[in-house]
Protein backbone atom coordinates (compact mmCIF):
# COMPACT_ATOMS: atom_id res chain seq x y z
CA UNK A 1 -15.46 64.41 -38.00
CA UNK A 2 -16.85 67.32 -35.37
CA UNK A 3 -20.41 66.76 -34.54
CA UNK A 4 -20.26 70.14 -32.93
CA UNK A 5 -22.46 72.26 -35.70
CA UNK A 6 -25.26 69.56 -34.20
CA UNK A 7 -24.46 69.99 -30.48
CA UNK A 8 -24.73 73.76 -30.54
CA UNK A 9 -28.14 73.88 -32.39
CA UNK A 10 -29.36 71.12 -29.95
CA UNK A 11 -28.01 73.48 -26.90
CA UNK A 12 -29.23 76.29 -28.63
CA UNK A 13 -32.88 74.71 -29.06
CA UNK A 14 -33.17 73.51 -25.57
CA UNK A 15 -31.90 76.64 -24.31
CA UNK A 16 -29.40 74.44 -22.40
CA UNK A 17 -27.03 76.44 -19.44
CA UNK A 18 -25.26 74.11 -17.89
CA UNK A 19 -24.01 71.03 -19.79
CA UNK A 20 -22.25 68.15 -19.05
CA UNK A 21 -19.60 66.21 -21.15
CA UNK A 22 -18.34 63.05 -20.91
CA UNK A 23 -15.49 62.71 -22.93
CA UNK A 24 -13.05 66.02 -24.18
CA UNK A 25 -11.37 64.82 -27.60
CA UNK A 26 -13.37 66.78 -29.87
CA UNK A 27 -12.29 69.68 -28.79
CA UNK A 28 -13.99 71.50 -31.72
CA UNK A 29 -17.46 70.44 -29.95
CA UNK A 30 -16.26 71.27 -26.90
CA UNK A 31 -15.18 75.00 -27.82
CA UNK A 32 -18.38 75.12 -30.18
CA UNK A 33 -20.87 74.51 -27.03
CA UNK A 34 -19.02 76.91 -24.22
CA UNK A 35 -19.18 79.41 -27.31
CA UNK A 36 -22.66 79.25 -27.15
CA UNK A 37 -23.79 78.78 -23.91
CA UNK A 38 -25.15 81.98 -22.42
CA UNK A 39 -22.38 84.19 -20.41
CA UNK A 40 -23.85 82.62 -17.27
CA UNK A 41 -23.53 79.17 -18.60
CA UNK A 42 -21.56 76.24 -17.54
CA UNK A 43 -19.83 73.20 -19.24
CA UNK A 44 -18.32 70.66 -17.79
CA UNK A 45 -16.14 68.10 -19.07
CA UNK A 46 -15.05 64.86 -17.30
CA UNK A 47 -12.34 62.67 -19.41
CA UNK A 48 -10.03 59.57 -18.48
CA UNK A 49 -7.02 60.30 -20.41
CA UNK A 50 -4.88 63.32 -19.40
CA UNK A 51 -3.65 63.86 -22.56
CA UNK A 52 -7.00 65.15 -24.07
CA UNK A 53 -8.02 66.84 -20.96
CA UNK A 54 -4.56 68.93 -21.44
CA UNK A 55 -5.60 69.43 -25.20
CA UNK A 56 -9.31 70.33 -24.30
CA UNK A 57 -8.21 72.81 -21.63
CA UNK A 58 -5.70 74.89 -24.02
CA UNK A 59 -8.48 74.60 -26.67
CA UNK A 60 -10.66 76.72 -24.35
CA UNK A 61 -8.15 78.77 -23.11
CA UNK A 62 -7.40 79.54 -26.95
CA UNK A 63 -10.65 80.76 -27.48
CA UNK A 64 -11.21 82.70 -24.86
CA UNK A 65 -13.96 80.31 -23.28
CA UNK A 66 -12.49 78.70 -20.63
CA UNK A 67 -14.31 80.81 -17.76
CA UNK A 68 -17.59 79.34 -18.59
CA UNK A 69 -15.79 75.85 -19.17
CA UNK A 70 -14.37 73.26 -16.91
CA UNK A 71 -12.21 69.95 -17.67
CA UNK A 72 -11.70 67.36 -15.28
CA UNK A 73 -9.66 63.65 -15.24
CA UNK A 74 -11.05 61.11 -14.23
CA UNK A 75 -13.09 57.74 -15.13
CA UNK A 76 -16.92 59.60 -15.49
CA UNK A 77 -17.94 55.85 -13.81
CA UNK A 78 -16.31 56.69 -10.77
CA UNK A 79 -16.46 59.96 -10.33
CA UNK A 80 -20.19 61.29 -11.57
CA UNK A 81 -21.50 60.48 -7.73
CA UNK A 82 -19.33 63.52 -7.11
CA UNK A 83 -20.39 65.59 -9.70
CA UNK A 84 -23.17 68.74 -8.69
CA UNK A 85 -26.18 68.64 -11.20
CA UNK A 86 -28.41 69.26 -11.96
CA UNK A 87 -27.54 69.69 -15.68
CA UNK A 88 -30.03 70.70 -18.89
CA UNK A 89 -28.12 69.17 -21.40
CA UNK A 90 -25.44 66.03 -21.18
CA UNK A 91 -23.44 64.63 -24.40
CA UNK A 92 -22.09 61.33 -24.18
CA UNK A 93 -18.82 60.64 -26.39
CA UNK A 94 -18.07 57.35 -24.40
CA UNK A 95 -16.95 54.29 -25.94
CA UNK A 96 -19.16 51.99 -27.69
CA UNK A 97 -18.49 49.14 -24.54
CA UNK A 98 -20.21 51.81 -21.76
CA UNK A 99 -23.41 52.29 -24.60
CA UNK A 100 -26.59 51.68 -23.04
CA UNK A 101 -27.34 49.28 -25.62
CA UNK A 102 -24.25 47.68 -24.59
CA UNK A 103 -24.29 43.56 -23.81
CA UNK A 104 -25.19 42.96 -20.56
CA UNK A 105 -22.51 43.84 -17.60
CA UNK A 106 -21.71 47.00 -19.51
CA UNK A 107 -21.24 49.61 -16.33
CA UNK A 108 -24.79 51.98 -15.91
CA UNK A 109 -23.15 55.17 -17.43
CA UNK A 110 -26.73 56.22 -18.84
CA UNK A 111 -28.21 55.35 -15.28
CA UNK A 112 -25.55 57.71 -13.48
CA UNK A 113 -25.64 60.81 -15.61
CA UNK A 114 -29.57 60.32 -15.82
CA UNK A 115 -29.51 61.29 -11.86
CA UNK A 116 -27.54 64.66 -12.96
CA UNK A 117 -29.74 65.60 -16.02
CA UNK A 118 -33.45 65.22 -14.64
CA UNK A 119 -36.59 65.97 -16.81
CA UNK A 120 -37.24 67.62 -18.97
CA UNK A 121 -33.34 67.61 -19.26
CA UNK A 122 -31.16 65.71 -22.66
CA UNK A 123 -28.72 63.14 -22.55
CA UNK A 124 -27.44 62.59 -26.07
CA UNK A 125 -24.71 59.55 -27.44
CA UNK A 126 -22.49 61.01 -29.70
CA UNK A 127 -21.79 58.20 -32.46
CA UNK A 128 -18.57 59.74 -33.54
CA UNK A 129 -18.09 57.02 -36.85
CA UNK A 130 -21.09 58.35 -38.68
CA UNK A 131 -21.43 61.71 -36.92
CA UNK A 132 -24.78 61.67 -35.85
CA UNK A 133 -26.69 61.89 -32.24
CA UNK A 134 -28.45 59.41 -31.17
CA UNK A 135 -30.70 60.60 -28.38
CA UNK A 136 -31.30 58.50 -25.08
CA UNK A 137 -34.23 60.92 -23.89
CA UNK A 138 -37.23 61.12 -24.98
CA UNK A 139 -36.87 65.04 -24.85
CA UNK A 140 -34.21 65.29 -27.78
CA UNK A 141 -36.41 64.58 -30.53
CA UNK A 142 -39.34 66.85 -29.29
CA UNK A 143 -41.35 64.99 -26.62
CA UNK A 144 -42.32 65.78 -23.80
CA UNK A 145 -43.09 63.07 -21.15
């Protein structure tokens, strides 16, 4: 199940330019939001496994998107410190164990990509079993602080 019909109305809304992704295996969401970023936008996707970075990257490529899109490996907890924000939007399709709601000890994922996606910016979890966003800013369902 894509969540990407959500994603692009959120980006769309927000009128989000440069977005950041952690985690590339729906590659339908990924090809959905570089589709509909503005021709100056810019997405960026950071994933651990090289097999789905491969898979993301020839999805873009395939649709003709992968100038305005980027793919990287690597483990987003090690490597976001390198990462230059700041970011409007960032979606979140991490494992449940790096959730912010996650027991204690779970690593600060939320903490790190808060730093790249300042106010009034989005972060958004993407709960891929029941395909649905849950937000994790205040902005995403209409606030503003």
């Amino acid at each position: 199940m894509t969540v990407a019909p959500l994603l692009t109305r959120l980006l769309q809304a927000h009128a989000a330019s440069r977005v950041l992704v952690i985690g590339a295996a729906d590659t339908t969401a990924l090809v959905a939001m570089a589709t509909t970023l503005p021709e100056v936008g810019r997405l960026l996707a950071l994933d651990i496994a090289a097999d789905r970075v491969a898979t993301a990257r020839a999805a873009l490529a395939a649709a003709c998107v992968d100038h305005r899109a980027s793919v990287m490996h690597g483990d987003a907890l090690r490597f976001l410190h390198k990462v230059a924000g700041p970011f409007d939007l960032a979606v979140l399709f991490a494992p449940p164990a790096l959730h912010p709601a996650a027991p204690a000890g779970a690593p600060p994922l939320q903490a790190r990509v808060r730093r790249l996606v300042p106010p009034p910016g989005i972060i958004v979890w993407v709960d891929r079993v029941n395909g649905c966003l849950q937000p994790l800013t205040e902005d995403t369902v209409g606030h503003r602080p």
